[in-house]
PDB file of N, CA and C in Angstrom:
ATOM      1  N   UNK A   1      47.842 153.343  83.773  1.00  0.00           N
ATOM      2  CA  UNK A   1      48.585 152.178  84.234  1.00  0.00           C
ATOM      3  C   UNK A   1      49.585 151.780  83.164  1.00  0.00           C
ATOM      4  N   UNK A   2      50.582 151.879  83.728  1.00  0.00           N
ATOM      5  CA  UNK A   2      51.796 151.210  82.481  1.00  0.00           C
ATOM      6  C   UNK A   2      51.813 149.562  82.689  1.00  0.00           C
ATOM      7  N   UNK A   3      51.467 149.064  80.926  1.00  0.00           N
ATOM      8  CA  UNK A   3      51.596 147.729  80.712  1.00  0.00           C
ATOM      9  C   UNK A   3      52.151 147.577  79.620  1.00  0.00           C
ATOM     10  N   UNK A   4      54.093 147.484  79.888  1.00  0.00           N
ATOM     11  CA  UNK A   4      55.054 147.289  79.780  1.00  0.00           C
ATOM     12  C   UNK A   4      55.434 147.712  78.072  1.00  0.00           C
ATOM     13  N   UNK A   5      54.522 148.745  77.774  1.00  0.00           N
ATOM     14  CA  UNK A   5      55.278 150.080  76.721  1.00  0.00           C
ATOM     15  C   UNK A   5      56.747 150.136  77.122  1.00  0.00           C
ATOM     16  N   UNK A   6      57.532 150.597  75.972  1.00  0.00           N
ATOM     17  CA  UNK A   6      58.533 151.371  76.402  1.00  0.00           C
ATOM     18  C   UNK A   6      58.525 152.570  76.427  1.00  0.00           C
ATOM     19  N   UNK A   7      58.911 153.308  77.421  1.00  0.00           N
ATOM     20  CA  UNK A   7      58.728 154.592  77.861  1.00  0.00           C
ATOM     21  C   UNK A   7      60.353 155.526  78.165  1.00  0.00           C
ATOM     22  N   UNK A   8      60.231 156.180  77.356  1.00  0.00           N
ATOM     23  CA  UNK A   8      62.326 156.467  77.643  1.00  0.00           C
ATOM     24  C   UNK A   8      62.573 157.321  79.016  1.00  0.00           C
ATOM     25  N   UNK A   9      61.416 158.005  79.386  1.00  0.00           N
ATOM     26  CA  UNK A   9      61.573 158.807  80.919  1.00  0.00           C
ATOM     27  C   UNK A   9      61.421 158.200  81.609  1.00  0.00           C
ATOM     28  N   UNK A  10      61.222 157.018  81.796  1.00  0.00           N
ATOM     29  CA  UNK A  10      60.921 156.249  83.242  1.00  0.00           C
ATOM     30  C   UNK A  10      62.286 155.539  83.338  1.00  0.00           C
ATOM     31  N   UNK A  11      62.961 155.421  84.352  1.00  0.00           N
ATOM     32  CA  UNK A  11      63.919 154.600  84.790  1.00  0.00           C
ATOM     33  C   UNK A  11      63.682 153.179  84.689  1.00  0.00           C
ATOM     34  N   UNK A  12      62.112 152.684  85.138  1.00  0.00           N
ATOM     35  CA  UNK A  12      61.781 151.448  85.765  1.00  0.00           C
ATOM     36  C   UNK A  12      62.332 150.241  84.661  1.00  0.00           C
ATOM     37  N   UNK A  13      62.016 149.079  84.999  1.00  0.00           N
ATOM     38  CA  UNK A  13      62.416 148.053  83.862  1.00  0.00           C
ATOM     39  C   UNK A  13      61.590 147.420  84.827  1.00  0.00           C
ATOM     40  N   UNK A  14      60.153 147.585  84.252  1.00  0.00           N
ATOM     41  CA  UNK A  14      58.381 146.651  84.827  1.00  0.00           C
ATOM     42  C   UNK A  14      58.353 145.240  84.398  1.00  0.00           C
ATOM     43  N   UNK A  15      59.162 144.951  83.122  1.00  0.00           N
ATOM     44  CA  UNK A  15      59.229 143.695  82.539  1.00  0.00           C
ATOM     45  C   UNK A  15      59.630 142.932  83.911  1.00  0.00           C
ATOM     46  N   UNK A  16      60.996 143.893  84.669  1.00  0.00           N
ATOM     47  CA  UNK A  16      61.836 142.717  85.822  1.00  0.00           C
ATOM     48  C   UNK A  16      61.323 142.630  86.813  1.00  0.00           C
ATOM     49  N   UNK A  17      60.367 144.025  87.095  1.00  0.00           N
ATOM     50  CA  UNK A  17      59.913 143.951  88.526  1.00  0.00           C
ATOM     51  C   UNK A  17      59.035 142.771  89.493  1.00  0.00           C
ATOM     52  N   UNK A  18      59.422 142.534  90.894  1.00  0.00           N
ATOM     53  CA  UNK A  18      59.406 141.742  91.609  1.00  0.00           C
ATOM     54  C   UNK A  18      58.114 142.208  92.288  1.00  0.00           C
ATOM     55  N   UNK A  19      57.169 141.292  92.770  1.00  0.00           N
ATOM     56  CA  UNK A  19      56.591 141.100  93.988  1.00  0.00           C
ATOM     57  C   UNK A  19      57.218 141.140  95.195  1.00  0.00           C
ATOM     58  N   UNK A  20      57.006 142.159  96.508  1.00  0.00           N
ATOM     59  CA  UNK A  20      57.062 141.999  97.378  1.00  0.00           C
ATOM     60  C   UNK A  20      55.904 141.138  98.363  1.00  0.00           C
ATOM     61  N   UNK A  21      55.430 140.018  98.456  1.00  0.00           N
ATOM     62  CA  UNK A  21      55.115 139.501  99.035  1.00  0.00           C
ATOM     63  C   UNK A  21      54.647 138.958 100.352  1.00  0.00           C
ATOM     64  N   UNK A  22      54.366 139.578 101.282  1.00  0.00           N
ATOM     65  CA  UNK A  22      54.123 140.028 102.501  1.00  0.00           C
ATOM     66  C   UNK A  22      52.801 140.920 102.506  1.00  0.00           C
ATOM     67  N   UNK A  23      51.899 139.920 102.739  1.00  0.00           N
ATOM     68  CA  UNK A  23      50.274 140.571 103.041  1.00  0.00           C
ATOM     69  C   UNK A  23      50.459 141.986 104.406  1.00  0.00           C
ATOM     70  N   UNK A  24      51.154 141.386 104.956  1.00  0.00           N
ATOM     71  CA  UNK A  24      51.473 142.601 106.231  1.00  0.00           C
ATOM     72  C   UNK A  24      51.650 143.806 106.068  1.00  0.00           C
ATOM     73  N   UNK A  25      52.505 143.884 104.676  1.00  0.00           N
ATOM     74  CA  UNK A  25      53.091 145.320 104.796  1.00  0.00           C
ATOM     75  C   UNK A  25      52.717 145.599 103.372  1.00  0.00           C
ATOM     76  N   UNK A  26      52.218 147.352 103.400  1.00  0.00           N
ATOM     77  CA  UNK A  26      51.759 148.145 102.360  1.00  0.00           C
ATOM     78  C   UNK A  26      52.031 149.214 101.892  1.00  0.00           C
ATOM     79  N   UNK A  27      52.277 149.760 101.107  1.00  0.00           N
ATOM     80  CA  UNK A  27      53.156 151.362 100.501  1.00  0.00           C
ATOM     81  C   UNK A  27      55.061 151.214 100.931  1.00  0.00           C
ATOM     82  N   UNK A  28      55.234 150.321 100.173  1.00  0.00           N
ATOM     83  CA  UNK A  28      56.547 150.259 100.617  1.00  0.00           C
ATOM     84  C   UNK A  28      57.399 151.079  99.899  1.00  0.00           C
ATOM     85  N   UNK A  29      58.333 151.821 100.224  1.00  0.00           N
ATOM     86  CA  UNK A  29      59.451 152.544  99.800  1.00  0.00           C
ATOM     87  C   UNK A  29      60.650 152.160  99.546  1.00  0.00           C
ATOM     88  N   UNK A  30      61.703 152.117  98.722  1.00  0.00           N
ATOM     89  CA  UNK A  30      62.832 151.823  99.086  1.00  0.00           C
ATOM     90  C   UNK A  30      63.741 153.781  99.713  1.00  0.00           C
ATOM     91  N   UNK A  31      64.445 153.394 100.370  1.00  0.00           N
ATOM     92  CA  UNK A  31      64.943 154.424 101.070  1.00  0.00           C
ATOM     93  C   UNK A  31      66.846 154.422 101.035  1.00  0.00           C
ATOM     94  N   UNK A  32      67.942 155.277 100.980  1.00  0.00           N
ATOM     95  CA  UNK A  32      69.218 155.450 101.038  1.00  0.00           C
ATOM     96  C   UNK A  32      69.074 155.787 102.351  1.00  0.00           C
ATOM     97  N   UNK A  33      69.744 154.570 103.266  1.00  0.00           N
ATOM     98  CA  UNK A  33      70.749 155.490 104.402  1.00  0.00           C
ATOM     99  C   UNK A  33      71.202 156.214 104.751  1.00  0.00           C
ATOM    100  N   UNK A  34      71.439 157.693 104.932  1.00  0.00           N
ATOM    101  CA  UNK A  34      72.175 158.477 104.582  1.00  0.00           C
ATOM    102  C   UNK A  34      73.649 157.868 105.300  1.00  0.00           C
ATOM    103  N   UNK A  35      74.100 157.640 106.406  1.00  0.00           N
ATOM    104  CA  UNK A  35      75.351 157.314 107.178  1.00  0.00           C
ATOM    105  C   UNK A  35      75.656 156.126 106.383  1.00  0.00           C
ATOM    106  N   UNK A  36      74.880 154.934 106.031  1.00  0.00           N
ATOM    107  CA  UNK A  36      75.791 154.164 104.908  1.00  0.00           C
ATOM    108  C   UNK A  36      75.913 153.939 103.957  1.00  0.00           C
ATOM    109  N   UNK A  37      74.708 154.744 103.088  1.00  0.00           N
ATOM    110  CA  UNK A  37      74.596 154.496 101.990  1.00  0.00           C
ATOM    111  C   UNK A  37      74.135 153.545 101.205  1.00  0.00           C
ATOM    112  N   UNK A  38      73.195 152.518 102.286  1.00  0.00           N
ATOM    113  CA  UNK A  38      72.440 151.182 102.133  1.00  0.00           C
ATOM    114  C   UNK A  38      71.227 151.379 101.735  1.00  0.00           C
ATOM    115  N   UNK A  39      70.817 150.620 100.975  1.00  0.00           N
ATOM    116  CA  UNK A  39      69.189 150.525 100.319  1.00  0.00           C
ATOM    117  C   UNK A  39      68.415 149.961 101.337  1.00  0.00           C
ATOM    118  N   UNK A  40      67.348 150.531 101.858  1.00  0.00           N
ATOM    119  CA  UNK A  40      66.464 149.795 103.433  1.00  0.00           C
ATOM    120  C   UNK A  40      64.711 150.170 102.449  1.00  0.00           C
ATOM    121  N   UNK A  41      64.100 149.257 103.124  1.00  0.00           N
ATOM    122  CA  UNK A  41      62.802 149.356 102.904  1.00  0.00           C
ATOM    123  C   UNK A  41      62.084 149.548 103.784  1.00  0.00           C
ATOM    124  N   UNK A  42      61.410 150.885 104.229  1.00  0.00           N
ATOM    125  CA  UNK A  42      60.161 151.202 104.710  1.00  0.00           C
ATOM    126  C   UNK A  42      58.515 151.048 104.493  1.00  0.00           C
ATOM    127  N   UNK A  43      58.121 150.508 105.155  1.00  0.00           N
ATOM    128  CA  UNK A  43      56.224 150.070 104.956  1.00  0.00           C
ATOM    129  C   UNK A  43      55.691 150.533 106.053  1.00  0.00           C
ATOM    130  N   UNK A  44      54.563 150.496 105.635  1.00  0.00           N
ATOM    131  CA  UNK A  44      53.106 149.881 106.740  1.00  0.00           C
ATOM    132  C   UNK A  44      52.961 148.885 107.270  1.00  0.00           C
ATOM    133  N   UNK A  45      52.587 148.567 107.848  1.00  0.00           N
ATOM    134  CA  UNK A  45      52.233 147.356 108.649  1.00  0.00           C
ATOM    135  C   UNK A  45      50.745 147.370 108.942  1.00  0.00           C
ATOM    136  N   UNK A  46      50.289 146.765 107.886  1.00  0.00           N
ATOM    137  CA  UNK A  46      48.647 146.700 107.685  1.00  0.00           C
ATOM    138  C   UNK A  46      48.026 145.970 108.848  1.00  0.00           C
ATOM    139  N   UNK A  47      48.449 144.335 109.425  1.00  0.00           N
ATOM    140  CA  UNK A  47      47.827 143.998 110.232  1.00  0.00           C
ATOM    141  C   UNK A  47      48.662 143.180 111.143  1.00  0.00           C
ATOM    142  N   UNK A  48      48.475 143.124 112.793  1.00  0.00           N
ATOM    143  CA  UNK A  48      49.348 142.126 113.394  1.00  0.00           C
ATOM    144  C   UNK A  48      47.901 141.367 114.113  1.00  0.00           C
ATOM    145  N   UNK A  49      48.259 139.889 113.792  1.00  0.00           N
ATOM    146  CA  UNK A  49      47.367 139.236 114.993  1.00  0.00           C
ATOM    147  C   UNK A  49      45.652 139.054 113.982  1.00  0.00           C
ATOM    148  N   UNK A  50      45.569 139.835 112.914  1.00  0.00           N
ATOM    149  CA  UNK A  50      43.919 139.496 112.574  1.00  0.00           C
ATOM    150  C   UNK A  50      43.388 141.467 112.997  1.00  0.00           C
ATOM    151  N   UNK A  51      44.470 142.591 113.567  1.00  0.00           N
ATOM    152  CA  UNK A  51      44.025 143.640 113.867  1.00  0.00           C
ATOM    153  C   UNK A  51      45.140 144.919 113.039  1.00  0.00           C
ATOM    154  N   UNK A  52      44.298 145.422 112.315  1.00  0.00           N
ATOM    155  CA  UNK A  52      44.597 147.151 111.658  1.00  0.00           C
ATOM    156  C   UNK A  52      45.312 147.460 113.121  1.00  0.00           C
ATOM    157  N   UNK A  53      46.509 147.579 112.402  1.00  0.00           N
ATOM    158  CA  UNK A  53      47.825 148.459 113.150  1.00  0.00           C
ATOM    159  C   UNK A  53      48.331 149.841 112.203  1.00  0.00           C
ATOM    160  N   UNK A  54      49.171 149.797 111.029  1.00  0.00           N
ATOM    161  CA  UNK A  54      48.711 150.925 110.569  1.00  0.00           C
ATOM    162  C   UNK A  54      50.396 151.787 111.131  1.00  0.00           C
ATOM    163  N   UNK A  55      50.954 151.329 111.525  1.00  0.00           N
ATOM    164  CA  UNK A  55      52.220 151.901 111.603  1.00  0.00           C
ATOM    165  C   UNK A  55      53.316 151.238 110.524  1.00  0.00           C
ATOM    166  N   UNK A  56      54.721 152.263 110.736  1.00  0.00           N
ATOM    167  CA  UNK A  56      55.085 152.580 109.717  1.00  0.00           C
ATOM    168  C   UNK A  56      56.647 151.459 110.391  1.00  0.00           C
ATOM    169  N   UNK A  57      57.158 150.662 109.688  1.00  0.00           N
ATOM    170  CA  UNK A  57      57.930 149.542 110.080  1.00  0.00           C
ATOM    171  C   UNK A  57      59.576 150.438 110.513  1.00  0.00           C
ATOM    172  N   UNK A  58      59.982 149.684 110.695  1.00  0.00           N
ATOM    173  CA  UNK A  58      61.694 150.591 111.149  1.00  0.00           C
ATOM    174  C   UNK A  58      62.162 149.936 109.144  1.00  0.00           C
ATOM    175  N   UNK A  59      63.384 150.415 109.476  1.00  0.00           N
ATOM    176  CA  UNK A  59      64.141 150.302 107.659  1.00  0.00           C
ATOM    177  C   UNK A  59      64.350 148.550 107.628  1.00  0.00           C
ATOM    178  N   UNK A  60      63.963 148.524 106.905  1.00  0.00           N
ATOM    179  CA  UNK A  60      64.538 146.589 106.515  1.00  0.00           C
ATOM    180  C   UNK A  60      65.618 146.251 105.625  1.00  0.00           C
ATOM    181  N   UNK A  61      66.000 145.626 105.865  1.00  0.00           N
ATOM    182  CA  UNK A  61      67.996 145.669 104.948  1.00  0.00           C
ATOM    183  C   UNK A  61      67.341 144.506 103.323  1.00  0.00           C
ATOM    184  N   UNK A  62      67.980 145.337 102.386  1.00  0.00           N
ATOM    185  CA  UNK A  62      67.778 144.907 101.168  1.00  0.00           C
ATOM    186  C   UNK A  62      68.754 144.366 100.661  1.00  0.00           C
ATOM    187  N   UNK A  63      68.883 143.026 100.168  1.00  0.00           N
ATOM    188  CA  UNK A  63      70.452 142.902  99.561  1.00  0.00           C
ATOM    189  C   UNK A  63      70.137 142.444  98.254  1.00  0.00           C
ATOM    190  N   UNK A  64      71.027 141.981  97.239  1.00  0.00           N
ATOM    191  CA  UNK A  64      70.547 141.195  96.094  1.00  0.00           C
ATOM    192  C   UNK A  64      71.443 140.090  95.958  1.00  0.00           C
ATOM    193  N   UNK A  65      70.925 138.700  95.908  1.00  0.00           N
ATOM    194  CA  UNK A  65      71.033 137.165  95.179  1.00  0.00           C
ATOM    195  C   UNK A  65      70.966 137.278  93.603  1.00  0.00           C
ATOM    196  N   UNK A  66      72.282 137.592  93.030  1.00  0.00           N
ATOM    197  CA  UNK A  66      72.240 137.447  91.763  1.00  0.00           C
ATOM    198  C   UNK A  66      71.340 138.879  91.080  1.00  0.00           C
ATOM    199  N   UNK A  67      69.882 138.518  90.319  1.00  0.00           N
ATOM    200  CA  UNK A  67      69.211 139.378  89.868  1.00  0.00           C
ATOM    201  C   UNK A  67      67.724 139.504  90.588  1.00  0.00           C
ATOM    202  N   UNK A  68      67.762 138.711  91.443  1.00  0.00           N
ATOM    203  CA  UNK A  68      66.836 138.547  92.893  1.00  0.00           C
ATOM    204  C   UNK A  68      66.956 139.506  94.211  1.00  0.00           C
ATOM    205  N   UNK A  69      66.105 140.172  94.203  1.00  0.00           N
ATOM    206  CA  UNK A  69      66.345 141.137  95.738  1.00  0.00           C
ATOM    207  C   UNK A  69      65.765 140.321  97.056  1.00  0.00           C
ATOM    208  N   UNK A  70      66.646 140.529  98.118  1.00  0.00           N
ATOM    209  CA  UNK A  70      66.026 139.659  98.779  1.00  0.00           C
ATOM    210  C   UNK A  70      65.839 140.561  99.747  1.00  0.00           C
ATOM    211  N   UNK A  71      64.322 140.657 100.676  1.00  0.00           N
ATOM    212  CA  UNK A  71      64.119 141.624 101.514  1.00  0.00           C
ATOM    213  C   UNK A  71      64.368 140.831 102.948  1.00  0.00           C
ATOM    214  N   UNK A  72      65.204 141.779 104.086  1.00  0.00           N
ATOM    215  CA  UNK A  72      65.200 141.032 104.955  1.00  0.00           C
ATOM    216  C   UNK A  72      64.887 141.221 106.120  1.00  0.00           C
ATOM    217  N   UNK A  73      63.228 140.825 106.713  1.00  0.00           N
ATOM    218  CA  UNK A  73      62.435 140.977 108.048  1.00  0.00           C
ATOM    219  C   UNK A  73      62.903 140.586 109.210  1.00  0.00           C
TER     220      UNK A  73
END
């Protein structure tokens, strides 16, 4: 588990990283558009209603507020 070493092969910057927040959705990806070239986020969808669903969400549009990503459902 990386706790926030610096590491020169990793791209990440863990110090900045955000919570995605949404009990619903799990294993999220960020994904490139290929036709626009937009950052979209793909998940799971752990539960609707109180019931294991377990499918995989359509792309969700990512934008950024400043140094804030804002995901948008």
């Amino acid at each position: 588990m990386y706790r926030g070493r610096e590491v020169a092969d990793r791209p990440y910057d863990i110090a900045g990283a955000q919570v995605i927040d949404d009990p619903s959705l799990y294993v999220g990806k960020f994904v490139t558009e290929r036709d626009s070239g937009e950052t979209k986020l793909l998940a799971f969808v752990h539960d609707r209603d109180g019931a294991f669903v377990g499918e995989i969400t359509d792309p969700y549009a990512v934008t950024w507020d400043g140094d804030r990503l804002l995901l948008h459902l």
